[in-house]
PDB file of N, CA and C in Angstrom:
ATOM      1  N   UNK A   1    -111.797 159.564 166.531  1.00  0.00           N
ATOM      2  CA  UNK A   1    -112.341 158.793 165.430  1.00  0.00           C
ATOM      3  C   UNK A   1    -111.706 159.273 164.123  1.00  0.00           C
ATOM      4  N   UNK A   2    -111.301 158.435 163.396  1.00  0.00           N
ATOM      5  CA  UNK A   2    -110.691 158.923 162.365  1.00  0.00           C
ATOM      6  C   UNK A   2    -111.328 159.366 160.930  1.00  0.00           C
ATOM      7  N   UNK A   3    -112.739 159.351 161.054  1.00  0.00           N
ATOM      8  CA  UNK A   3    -113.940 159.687 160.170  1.00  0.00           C
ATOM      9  C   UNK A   3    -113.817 160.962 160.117  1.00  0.00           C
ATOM     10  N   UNK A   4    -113.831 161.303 161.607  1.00  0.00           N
ATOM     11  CA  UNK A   4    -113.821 162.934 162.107  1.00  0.00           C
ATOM     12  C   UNK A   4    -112.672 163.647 161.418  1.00  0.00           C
ATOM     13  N   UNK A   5    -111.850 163.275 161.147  1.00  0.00           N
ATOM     14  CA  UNK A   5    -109.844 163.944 160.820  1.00  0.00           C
ATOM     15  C   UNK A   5    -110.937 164.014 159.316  1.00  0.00           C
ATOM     16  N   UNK A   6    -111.316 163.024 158.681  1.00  0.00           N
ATOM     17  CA  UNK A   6    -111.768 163.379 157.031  1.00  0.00           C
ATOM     18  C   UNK A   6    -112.808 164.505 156.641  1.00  0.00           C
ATOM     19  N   UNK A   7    -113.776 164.130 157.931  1.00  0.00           N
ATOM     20  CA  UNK A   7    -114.414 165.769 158.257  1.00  0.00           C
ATOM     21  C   UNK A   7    -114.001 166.775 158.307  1.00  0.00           C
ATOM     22  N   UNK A   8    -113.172 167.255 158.926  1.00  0.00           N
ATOM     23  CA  UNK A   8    -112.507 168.333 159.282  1.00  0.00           C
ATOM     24  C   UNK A   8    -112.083 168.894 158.246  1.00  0.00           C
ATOM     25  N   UNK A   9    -111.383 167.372 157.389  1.00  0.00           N
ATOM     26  CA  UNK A   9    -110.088 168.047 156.250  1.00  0.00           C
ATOM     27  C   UNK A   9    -111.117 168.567 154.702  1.00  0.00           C
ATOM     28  N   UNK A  10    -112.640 168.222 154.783  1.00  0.00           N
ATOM     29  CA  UNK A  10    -113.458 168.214 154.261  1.00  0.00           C
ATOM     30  C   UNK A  10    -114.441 169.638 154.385  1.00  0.00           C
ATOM     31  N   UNK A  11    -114.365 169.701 155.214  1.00  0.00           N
ATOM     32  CA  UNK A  11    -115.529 170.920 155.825  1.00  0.00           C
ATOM     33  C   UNK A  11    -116.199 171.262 155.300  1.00  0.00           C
ATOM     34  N   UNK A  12    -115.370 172.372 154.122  1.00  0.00           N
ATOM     35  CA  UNK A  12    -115.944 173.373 153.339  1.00  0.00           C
ATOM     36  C   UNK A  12    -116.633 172.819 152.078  1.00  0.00           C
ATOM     37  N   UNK A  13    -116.529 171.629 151.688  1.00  0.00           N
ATOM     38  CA  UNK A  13    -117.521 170.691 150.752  1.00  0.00           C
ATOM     39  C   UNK A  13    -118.316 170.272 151.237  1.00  0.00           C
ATOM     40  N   UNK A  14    -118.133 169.695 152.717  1.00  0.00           N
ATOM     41  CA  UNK A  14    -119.552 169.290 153.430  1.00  0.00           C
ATOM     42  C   UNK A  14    -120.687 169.950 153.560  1.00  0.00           C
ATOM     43  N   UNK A  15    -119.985 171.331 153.479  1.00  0.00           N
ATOM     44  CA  UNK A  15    -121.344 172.321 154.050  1.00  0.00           C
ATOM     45  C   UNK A  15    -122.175 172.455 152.971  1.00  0.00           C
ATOM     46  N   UNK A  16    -121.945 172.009 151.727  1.00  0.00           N
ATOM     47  CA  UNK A  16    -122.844 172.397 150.927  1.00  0.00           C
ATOM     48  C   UNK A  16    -123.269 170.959 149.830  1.00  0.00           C
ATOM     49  N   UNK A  17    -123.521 169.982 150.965  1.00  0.00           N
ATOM     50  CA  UNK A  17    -124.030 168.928 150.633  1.00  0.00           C
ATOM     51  C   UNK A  17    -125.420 168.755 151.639  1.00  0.00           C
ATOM     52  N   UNK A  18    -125.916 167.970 150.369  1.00  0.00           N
ATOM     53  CA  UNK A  18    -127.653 167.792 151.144  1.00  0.00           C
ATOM     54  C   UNK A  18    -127.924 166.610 151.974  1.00  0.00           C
ATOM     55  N   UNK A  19    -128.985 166.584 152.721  1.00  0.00           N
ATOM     56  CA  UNK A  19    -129.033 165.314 153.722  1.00  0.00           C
ATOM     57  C   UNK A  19    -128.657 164.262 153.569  1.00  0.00           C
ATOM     58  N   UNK A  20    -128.590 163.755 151.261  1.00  0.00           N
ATOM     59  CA  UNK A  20    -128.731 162.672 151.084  1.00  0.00           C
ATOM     60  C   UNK A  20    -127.236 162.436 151.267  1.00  0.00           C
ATOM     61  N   UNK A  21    -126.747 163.226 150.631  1.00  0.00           N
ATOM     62  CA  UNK A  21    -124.917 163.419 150.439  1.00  0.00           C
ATOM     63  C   UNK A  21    -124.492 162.874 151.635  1.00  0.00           C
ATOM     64  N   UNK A  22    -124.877 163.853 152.984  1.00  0.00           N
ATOM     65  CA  UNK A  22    -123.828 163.662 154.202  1.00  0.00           C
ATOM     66  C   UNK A  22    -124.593 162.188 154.742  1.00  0.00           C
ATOM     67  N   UNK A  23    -125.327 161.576 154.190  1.00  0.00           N
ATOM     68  CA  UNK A  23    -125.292 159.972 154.499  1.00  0.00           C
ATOM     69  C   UNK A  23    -124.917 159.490 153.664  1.00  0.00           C
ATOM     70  N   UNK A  24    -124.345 159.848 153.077  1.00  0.00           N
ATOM     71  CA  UNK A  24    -124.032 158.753 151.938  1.00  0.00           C
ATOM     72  C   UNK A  24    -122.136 158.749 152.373  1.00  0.00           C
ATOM     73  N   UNK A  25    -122.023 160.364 152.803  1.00  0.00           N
ATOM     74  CA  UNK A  25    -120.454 160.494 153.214  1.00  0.00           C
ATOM     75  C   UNK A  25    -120.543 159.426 154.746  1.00  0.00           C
ATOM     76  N   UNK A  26    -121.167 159.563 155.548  1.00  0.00           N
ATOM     77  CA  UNK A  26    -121.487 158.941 156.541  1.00  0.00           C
ATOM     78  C   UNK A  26    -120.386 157.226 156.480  1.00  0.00           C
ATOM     79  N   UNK A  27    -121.991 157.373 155.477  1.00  0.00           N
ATOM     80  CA  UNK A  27    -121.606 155.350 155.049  1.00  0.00           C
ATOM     81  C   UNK A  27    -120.729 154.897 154.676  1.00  0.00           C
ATOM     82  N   UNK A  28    -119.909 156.142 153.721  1.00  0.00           N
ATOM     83  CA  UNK A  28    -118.755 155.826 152.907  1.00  0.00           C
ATOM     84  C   UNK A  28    -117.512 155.480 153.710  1.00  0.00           C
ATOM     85  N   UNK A  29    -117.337 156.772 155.359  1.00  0.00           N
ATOM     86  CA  UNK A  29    -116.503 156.647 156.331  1.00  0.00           C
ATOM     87  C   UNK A  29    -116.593 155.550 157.168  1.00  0.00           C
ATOM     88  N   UNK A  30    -118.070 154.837 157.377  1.00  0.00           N
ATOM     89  CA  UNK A  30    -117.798 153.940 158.229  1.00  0.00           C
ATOM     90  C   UNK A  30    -117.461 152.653 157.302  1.00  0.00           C
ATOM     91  N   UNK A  31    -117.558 151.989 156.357  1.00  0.00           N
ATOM     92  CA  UNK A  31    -117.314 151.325 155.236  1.00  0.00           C
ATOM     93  C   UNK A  31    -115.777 151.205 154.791  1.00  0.00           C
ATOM     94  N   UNK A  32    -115.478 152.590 155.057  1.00  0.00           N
ATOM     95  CA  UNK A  32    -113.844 152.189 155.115  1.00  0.00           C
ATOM     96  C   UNK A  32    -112.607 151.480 155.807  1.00  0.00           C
ATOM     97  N   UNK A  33    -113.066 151.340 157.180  1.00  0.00           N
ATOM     98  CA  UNK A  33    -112.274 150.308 158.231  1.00  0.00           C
ATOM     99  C   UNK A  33    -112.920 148.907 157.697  1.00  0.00           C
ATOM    100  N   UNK A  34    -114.025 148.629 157.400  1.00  0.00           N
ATOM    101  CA  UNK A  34    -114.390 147.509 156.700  1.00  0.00           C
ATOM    102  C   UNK A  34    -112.930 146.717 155.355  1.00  0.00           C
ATOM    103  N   UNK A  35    -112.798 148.325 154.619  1.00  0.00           N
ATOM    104  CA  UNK A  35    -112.318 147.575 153.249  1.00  0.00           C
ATOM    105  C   UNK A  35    -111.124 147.187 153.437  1.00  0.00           C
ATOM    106  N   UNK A  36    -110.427 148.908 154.716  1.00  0.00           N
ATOM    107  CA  UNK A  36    -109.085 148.145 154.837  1.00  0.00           C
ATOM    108  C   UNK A  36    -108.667 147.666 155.486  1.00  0.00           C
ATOM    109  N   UNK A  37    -109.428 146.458 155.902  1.00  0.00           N
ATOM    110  CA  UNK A  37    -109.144 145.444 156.715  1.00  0.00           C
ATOM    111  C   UNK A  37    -108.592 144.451 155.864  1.00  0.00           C
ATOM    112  N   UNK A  38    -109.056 144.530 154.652  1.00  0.00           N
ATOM    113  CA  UNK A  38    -108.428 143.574 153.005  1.00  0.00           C
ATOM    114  C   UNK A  38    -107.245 144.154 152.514  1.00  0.00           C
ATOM    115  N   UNK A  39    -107.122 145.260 152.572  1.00  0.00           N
ATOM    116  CA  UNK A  39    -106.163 146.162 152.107  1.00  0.00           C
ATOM    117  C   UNK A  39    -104.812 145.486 151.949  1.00  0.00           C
ATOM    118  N   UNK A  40    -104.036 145.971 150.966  1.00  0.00           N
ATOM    119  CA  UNK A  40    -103.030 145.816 150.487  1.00  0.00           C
ATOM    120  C   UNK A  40    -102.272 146.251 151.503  1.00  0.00           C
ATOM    121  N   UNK A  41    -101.082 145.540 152.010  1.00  0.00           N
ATOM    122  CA  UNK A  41    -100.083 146.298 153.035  1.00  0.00           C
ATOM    123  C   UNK A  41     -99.698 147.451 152.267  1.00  0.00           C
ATOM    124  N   UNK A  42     -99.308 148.860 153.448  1.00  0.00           N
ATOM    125  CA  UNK A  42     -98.937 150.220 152.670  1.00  0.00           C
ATOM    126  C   UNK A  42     -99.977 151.094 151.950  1.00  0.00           C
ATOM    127  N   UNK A  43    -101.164 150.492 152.048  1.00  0.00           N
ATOM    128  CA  UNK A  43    -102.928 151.107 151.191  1.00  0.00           C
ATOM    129  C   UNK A  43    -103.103 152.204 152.543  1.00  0.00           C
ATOM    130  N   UNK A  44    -103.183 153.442 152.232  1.00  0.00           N
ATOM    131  CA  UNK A  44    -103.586 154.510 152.689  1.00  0.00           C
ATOM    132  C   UNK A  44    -104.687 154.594 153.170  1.00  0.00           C
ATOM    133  N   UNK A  45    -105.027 154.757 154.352  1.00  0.00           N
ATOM    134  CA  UNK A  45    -106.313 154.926 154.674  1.00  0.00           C
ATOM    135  C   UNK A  45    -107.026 156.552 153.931  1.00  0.00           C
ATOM    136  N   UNK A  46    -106.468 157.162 153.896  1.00  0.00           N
ATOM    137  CA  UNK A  46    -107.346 158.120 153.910  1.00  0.00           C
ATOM    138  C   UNK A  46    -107.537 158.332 152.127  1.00  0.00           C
ATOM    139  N   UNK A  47    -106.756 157.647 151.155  1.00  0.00           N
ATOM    140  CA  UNK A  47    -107.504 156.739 150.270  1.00  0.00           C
ATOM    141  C   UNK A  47    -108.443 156.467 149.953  1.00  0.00           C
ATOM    142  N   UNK A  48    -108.054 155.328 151.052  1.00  0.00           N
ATOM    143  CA  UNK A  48    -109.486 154.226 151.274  1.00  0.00           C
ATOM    144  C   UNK A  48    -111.007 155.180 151.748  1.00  0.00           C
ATOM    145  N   UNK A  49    -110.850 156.267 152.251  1.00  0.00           N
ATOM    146  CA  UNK A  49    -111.729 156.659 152.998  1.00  0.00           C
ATOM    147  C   UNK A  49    -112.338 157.603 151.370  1.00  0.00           C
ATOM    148  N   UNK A  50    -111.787 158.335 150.903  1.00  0.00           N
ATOM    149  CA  UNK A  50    -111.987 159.548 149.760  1.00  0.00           C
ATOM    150  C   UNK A  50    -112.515 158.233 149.065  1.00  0.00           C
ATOM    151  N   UNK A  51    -112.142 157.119 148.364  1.00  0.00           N
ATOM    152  CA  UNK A  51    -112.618 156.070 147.438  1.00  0.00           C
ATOM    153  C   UNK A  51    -114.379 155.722 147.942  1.00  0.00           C
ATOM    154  N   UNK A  52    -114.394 155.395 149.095  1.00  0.00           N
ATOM    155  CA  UNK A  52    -114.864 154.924 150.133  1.00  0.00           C
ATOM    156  C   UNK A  52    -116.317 155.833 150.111  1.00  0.00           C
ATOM    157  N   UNK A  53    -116.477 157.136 150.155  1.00  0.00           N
ATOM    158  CA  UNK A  53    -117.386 158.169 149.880  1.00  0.00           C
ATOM    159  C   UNK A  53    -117.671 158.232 148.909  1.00  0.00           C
ATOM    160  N   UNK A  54    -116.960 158.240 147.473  1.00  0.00           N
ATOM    161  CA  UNK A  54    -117.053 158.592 145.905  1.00  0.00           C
ATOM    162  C   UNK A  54    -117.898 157.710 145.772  1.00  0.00           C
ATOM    163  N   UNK A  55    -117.635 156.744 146.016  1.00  0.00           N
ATOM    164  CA  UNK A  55    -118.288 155.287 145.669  1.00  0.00           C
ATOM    165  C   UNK A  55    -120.162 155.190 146.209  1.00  0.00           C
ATOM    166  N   UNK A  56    -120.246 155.579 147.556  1.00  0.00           N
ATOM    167  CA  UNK A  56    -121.051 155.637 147.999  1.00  0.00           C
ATOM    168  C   UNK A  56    -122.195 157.037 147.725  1.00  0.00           C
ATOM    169  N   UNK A  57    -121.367 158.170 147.303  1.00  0.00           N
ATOM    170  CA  UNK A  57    -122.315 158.880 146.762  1.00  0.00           C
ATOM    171  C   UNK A  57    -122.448 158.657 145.342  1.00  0.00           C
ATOM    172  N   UNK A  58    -121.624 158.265 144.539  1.00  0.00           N
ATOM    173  CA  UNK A  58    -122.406 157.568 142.914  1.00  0.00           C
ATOM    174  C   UNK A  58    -123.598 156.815 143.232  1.00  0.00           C
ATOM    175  N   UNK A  59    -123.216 155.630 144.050  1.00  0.00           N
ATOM    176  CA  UNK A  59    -124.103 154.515 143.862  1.00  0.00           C
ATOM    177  C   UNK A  59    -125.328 155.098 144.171  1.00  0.00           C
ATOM    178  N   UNK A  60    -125.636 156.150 144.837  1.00  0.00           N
ATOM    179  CA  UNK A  60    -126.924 157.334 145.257  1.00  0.00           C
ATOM    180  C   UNK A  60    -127.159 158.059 144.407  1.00  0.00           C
ATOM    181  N   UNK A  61    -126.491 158.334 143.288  1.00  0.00           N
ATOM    182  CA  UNK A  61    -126.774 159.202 142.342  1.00  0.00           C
ATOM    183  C   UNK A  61    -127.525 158.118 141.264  1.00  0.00           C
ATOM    184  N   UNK A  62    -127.873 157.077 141.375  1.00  0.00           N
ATOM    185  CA  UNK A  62    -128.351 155.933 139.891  1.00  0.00           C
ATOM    186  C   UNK A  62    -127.776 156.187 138.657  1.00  0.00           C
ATOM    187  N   UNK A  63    -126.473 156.474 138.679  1.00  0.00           N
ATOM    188  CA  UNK A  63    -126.081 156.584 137.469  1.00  0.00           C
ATOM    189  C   UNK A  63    -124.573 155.784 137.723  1.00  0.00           C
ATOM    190  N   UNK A  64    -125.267 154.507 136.863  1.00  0.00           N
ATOM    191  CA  UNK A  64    -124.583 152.854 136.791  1.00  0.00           C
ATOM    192  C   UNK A  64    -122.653 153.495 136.773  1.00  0.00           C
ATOM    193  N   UNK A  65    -122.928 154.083 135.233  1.00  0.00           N
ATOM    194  CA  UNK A  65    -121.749 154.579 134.608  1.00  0.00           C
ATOM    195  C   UNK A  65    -120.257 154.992 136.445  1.00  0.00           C
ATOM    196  N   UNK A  66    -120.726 155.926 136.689  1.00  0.00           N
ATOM    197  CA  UNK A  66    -120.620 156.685 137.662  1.00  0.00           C
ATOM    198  C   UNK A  66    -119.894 156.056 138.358  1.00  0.00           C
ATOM    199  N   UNK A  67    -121.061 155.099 139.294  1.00  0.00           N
ATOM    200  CA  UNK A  67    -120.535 154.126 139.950  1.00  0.00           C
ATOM    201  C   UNK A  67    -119.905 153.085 139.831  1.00  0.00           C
ATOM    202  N   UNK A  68    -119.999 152.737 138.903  1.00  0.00           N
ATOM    203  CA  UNK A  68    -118.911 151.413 138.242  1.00  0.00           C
ATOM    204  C   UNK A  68    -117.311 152.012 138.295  1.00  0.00           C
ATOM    205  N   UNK A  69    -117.137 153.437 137.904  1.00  0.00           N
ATOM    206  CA  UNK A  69    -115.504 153.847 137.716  1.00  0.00           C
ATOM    207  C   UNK A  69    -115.293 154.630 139.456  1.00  0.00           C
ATOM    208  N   UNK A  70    -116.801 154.957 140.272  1.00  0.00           N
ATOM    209  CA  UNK A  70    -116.016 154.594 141.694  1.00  0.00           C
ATOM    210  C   UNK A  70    -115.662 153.312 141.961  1.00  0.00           C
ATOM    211  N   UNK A  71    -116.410 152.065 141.642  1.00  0.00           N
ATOM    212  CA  UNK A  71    -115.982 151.199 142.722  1.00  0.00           C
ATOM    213  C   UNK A  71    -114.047 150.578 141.861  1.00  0.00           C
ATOM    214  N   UNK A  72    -114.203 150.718 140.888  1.00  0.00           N
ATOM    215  CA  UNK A  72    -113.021 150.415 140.209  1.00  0.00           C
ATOM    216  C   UNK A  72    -112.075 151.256 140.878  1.00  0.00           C
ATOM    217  N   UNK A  73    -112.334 152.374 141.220  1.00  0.00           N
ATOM    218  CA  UNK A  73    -111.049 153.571 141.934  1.00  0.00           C
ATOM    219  C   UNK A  73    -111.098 152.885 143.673  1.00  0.00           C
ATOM    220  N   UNK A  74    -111.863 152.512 143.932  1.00  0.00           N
ATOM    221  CA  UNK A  74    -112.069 151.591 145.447  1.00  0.00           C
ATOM    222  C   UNK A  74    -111.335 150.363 145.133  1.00  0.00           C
ATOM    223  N   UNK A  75    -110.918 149.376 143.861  1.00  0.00           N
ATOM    224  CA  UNK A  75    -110.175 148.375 143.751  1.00  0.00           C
ATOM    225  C   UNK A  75    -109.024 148.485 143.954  1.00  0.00           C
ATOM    226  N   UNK A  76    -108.836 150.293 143.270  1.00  0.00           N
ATOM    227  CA  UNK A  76    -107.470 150.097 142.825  1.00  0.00           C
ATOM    228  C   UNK A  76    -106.980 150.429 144.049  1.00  0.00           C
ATOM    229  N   UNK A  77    -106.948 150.926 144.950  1.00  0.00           N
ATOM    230  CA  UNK A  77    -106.686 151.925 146.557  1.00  0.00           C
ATOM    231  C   UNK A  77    -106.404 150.149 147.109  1.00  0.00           C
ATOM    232  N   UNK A  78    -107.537 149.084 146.927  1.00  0.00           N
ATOM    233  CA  UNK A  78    -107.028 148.424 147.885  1.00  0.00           C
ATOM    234  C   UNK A  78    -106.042 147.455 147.328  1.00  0.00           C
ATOM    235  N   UNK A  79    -106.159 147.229 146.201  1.00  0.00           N
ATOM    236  CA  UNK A  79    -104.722 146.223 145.863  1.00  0.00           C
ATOM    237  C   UNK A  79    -104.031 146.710 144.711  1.00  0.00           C
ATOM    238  N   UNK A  80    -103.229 146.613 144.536  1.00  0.00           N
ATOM    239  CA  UNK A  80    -102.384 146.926 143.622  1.00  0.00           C
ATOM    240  C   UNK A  80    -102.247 145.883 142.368  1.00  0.00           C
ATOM    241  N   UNK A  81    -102.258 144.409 143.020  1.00  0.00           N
ATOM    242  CA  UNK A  81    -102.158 143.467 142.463  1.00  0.00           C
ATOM    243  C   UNK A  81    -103.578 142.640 142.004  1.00  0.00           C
ATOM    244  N   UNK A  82    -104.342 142.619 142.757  1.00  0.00           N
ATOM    245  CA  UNK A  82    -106.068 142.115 142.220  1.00  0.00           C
ATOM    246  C   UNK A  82    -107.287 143.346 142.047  1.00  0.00           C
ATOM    247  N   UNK A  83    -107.429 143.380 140.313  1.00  0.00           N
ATOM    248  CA  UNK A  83    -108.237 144.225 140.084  1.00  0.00           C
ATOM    249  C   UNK A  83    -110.002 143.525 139.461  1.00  0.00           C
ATOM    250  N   UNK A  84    -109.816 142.629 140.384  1.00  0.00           N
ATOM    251  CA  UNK A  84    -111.046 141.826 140.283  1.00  0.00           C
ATOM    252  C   UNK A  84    -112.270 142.712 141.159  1.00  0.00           C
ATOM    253  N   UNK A  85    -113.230 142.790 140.860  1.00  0.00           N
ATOM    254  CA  UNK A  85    -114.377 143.394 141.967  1.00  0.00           C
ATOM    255  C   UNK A  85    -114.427 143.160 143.035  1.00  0.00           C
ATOM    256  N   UNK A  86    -114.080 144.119 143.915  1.00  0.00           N
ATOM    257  CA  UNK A  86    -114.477 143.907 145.375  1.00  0.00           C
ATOM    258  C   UNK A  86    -115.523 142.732 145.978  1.00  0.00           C
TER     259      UNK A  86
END
């Protein structure tokens, strides 16, 4: 599973995240075969996957700000050319 390779490469930040975090990393990994399925030819998955988490633990944190400049860093990963909202 390729969630697992981001785990791994992650570890030592994981361990010191709280229940809410490692679901929110969870959601973020499975959410990512979702986005880059839209993806720009040549869009990096593992990108997509780091965007993919940021995004998903802002939007858990309620702080609008936050999350608005993840999901914008999630636009930019998937196109290069449309920076319209996901």
């Amino acid at each position: 599973m390729l969630s697992g390779n981001w785990k791994e490469k992650n570890k030592d930040s994981i361990k010191y995240a709280g229940d809410g975090a490692k679901k929110s990393i969870d959601k973020g990994l499975k959410q990512a075969s979702t986005f880059m399925a839209d993806a720009d030819e040549g869009t990096s998955f593992e990108d997509v996957q780091n965007a993919s988490v940021k995004w998903e633990l802002a939007n858990n944190s309620n702080n609008r700000e936050l999350s608005n400049k993840a999901r914008n860093e999630m636009i930019g990963h998937l196109s290069k050319e449309n920076k319209e909202i996901y």
